[in-house]
Protein backbone atom coordinates (compact mmCIF):
# COMPACT_ATOMS: atom_id res chain seq x y z
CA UNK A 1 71.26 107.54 54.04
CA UNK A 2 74.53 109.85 54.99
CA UNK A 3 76.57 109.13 57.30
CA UNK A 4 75.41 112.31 59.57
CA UNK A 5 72.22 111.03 59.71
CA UNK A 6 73.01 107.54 60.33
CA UNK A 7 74.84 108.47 63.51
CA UNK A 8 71.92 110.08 65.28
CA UNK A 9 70.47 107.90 68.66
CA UNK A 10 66.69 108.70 69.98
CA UNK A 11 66.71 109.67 73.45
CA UNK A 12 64.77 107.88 76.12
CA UNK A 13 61.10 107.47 74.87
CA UNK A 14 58.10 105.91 76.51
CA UNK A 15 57.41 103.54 73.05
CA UNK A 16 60.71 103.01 72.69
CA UNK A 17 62.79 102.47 76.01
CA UNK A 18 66.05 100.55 74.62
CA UNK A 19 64.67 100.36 70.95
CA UNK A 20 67.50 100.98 68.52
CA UNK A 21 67.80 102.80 65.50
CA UNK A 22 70.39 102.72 62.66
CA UNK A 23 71.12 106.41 63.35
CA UNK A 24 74.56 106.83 66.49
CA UNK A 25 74.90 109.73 69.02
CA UNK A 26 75.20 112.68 67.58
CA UNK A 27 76.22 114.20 71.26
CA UNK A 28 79.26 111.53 70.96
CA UNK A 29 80.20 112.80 67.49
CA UNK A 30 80.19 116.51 67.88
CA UNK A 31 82.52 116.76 70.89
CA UNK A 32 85.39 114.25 69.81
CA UNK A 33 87.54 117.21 68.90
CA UNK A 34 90.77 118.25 70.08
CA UNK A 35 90.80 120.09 73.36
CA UNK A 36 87.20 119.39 74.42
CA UNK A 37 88.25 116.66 77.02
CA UNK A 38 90.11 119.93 79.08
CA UNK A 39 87.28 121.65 78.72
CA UNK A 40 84.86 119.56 80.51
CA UNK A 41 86.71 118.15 83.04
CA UNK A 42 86.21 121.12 85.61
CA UNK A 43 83.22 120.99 88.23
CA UNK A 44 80.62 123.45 87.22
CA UNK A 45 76.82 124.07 88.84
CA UNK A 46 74.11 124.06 85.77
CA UNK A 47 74.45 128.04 87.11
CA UNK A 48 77.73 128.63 86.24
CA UNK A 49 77.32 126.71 83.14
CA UNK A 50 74.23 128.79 82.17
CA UNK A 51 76.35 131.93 82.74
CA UNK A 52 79.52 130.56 80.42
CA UNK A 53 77.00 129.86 77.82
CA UNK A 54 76.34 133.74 78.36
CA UNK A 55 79.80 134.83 78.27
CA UNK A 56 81.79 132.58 76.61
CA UNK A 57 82.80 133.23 72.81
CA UNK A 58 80.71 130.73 70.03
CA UNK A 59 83.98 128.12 70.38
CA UNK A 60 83.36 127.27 74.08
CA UNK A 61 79.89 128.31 74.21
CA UNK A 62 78.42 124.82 72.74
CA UNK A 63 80.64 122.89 74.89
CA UNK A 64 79.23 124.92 78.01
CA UNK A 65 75.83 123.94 76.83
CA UNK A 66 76.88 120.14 76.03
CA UNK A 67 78.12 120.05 79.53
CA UNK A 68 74.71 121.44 81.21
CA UNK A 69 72.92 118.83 78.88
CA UNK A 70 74.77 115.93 80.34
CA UNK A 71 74.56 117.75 84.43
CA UNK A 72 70.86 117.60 83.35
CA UNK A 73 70.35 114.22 82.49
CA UNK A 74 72.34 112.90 85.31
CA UNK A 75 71.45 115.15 88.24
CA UNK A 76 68.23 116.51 89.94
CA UNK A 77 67.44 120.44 89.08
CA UNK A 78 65.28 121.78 92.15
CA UNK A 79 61.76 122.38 90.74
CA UNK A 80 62.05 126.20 91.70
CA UNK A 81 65.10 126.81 89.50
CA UNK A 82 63.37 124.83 86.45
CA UNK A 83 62.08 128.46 84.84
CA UNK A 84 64.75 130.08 85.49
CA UNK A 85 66.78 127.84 83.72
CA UNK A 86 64.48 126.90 80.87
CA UNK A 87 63.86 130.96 80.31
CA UNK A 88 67.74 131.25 80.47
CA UNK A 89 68.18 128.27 77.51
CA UNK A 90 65.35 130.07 75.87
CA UNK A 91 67.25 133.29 75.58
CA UNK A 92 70.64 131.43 74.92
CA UNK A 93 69.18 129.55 72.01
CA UNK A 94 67.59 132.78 70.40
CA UNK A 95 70.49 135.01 70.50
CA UNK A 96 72.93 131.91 69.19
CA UNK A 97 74.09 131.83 65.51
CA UNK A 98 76.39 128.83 65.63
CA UNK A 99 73.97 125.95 65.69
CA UNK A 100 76.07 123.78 67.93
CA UNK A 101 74.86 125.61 71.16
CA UNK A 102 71.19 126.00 69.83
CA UNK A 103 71.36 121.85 69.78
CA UNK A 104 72.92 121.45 73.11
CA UNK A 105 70.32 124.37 74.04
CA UNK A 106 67.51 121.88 73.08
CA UNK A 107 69.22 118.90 74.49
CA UNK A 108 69.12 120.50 78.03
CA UNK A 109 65.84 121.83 77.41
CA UNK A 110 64.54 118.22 76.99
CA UNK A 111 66.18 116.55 79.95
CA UNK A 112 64.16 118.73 81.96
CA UNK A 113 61.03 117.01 80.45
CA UNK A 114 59.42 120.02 82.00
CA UNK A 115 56.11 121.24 80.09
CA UNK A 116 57.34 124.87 79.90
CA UNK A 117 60.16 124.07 77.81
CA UNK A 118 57.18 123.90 75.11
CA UNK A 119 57.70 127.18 74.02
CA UNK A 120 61.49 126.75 73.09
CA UNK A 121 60.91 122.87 71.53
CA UNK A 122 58.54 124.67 68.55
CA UNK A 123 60.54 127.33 67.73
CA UNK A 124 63.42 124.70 67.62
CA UNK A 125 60.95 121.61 65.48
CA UNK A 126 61.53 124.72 62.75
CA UNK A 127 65.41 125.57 62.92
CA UNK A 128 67.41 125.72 60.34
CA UNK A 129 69.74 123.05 61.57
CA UNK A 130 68.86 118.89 60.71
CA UNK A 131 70.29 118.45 64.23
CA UNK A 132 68.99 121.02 65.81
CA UNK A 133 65.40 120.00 64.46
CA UNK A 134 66.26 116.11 65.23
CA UNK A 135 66.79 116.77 69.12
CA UNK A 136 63.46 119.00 69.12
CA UNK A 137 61.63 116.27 67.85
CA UNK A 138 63.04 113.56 70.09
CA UNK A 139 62.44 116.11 73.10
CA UNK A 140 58.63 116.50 72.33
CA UNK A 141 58.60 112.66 71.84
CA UNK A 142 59.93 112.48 75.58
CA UNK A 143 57.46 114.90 76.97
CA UNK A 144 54.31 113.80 78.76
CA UNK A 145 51.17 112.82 77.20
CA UNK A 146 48.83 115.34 77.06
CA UNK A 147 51.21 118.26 76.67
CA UNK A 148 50.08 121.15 74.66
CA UNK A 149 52.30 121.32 71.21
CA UNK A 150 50.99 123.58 68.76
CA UNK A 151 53.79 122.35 66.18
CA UNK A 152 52.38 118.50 65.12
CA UNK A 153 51.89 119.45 61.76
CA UNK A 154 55.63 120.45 60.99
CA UNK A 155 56.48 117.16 62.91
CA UNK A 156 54.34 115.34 60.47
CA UNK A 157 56.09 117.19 57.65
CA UNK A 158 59.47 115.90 59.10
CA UNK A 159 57.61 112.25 59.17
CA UNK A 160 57.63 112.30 55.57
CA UNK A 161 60.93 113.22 54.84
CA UNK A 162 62.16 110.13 52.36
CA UNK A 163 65.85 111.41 52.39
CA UNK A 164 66.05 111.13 56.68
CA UNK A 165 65.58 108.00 57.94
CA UNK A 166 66.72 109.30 61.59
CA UNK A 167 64.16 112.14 61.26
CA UNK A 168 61.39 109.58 60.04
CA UNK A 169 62.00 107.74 63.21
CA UNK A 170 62.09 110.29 65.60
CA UNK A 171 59.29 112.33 63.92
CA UNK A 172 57.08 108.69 63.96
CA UNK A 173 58.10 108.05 67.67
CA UNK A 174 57.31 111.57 69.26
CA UNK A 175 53.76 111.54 67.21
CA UNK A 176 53.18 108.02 67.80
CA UNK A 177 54.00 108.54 71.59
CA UNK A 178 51.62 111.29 71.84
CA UNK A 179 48.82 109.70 69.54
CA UNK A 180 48.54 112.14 67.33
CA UNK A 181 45.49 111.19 65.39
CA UNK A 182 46.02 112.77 61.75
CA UNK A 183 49.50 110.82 61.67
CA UNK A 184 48.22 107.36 61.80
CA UNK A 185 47.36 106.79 58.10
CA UNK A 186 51.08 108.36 57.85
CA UNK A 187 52.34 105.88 60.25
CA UNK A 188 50.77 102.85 58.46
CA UNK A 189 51.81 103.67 54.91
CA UNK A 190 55.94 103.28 57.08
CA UNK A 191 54.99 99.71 57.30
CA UNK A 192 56.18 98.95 54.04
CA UNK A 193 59.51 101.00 54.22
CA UNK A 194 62.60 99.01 52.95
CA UNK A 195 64.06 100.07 56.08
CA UNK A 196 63.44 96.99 58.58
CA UNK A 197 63.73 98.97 62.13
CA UNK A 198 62.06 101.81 60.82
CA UNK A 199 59.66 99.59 60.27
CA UNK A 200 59.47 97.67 63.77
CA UNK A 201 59.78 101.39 65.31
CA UNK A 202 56.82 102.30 63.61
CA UNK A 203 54.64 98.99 64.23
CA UNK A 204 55.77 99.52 67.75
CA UNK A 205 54.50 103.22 67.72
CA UNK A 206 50.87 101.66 65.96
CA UNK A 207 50.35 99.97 69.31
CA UNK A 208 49.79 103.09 70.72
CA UNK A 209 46.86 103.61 68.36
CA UNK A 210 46.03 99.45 68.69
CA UNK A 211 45.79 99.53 64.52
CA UNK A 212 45.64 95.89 63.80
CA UNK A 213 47.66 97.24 60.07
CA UNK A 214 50.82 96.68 62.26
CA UNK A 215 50.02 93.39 63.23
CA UNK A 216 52.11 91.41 60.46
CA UNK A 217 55.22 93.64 61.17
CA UNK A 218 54.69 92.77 64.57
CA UNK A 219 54.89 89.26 64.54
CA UNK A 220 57.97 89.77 62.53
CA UNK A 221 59.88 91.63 65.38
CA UNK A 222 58.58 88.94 67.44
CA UNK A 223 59.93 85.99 65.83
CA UNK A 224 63.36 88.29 64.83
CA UNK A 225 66.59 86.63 64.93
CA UNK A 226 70.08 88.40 65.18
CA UNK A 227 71.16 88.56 61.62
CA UNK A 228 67.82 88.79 60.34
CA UNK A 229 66.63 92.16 59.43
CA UNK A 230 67.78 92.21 55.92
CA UNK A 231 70.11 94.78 54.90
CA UNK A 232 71.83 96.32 57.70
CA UNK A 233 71.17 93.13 59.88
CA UNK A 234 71.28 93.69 63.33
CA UNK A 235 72.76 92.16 66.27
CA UNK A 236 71.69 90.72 69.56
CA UNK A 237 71.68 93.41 71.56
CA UNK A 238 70.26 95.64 68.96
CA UNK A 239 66.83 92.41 68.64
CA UNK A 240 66.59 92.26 72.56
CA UNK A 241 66.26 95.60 72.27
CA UNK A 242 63.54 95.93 69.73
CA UNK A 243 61.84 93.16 71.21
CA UNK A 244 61.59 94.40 75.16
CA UNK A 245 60.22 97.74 73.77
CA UNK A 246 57.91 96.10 71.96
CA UNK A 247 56.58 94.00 74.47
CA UNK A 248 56.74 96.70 76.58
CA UNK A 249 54.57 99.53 74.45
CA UNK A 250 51.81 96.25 74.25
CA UNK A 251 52.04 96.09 77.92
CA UNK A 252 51.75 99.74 78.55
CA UNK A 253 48.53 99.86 75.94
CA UNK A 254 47.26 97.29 77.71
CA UNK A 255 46.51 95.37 74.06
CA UNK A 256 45.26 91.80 73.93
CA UNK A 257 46.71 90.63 70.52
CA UNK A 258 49.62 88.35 69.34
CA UNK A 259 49.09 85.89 72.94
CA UNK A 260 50.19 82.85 70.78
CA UNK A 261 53.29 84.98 69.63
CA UNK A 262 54.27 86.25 73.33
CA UNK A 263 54.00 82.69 74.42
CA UNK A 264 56.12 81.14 71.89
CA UNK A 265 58.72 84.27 72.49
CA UNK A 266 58.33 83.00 76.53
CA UNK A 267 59.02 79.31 75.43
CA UNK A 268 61.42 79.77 73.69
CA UNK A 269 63.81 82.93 72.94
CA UNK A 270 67.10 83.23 73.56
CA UNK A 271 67.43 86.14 75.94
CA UNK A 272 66.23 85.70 79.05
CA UNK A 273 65.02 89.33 79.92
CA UNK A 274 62.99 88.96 76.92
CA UNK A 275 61.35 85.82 78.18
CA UNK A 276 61.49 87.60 81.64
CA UNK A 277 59.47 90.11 79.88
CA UNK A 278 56.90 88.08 77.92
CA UNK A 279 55.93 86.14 80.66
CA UNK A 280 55.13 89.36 82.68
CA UNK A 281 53.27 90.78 79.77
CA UNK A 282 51.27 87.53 79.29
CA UNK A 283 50.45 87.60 83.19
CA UNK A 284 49.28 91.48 82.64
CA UNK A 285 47.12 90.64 79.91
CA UNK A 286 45.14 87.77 81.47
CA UNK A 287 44.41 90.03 84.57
């Protein structure tokens, strides 16, 4: 795995609140270069940013669209300015060579989580660009389910990319999320993948499908330990983590399986959200 790909993160996803992945922030990554903490320091609307990202030359352009990403994700767009801004990003991301601002493009696009942003997220599941391609997928993965996507079968092709593990996950989370049904068997062959959290990210995506295949990877993540995961271990944070998502996918499918397993993780783990977290899921499940 290079070290590009293993600094990707996923985005916020509905299977996989909090999980983590052995791939960091690309956003982080791509603007720790010199000058770039100037840059972003001045107060700009997402409309004046949309218009730098217009004007400004290729060098500042990204770093206009990074900004708007981040103004996104932490602020409220009013619902009548959502096409207008999402047509703007559209046009942006069409017209840009440099494939810094068609990522940031996408990045923005998918804090929305807006279901007209569909139309730029499968032009962008195709780019030329790994990153570019890796924030479309984790965008679709964040949309709601039941959005039209016309593009599963590239994602699918991204699923079984050997030489990505960041892609694998995002590609398994976003179809997983969305149930698509032809990537199941895809999902369950991942179960054996020498990768250990692409493996509990993909059990924890099988919930969503409730295929009992996933069961013995499940109990696994269950009765994980920090230190544990074989090659790569991982740490406490990075098992809570894995473990709350988990519990919380079962919770959200609404799955009555592994009860013995939730109540030994009540009785007895060492975080206390997680046993917070079992015990609610065990109350959920008996109702």
């Amino acid at each position: 795995m290079s070290t590009e790909t293993s600094k990707k993160k996923l985005l916020e996803n509905p299977i996989a609140n909090g999980i983590v992945v052995p791939i960091a922030i690309v956003l982080v990554g791509a603007i720790v270069v010199f000058g770039v903490t100037k840059l972003l320091s001045a107060e700009r609307s997402y409309k004046d940013l949309v218009r730098e990202m217009h004007t400004k030359t290729f060098g500042n352009r990204w770093v206009a669209a990074f900004e708007l990403s981040k103004l996104i994700s932490s602020s409220q767009i009013p619902e009548e300015d959502i096409p207008w801004l999402l047509e703007n990003l559209e046009e942006i991301y069409n017209k840009a060579q440099d494939p810094r601002t068609r990522q940031f493009s996408v990045v923005a696009a998918g804090a929305l989580q807006n279901e007209n942003s569909v139309s730029l997220l499968e032009k962008a599941v195709e780019d030329s660009d790994t990153k570019v391609r890796f924030h479309a997928v984790v965008s679709v993965g964040n949309m709601s389910q039941g959005t039209s996507f016309s593009k599963w079968g590239k994602i699918l092709e991204l699923l079984k990319q050997k030489e990505d593990i960041g892609m694998t996950q995002a590609a398994s989370l976003a179809l997983a999320t969305h149930r698509v049904p032809q990537a199941e068997p895809e999902l369950v062959k991942l179960l054996t993948h020498e990768n250990a959290v692409l493996r509990y990210t993909v059990a924890s995506g099988l919930v969503n499908y409730k295929n009992e295949q996933a069961i013995p990877v499940l109990r696994e993540l269950l009765e994980l330990s920090p230190g544990k995961a074989g090659e790569g271990s991982l740490n406490e944070d990075q098992v809570v983590a894995l473990k709350l998502s988990l519990l919380n996918s079962i919770k959200i499918n609404e799955w009555k399986i592994l009860e013995e397993e939730i109540q030994q993780v009540a009785n007895s783990d060492k975080s206390l959200k997680v046993v917070e977290s079992a015990k609610d899921l065990l109350k959920s499940l008996k109702n």
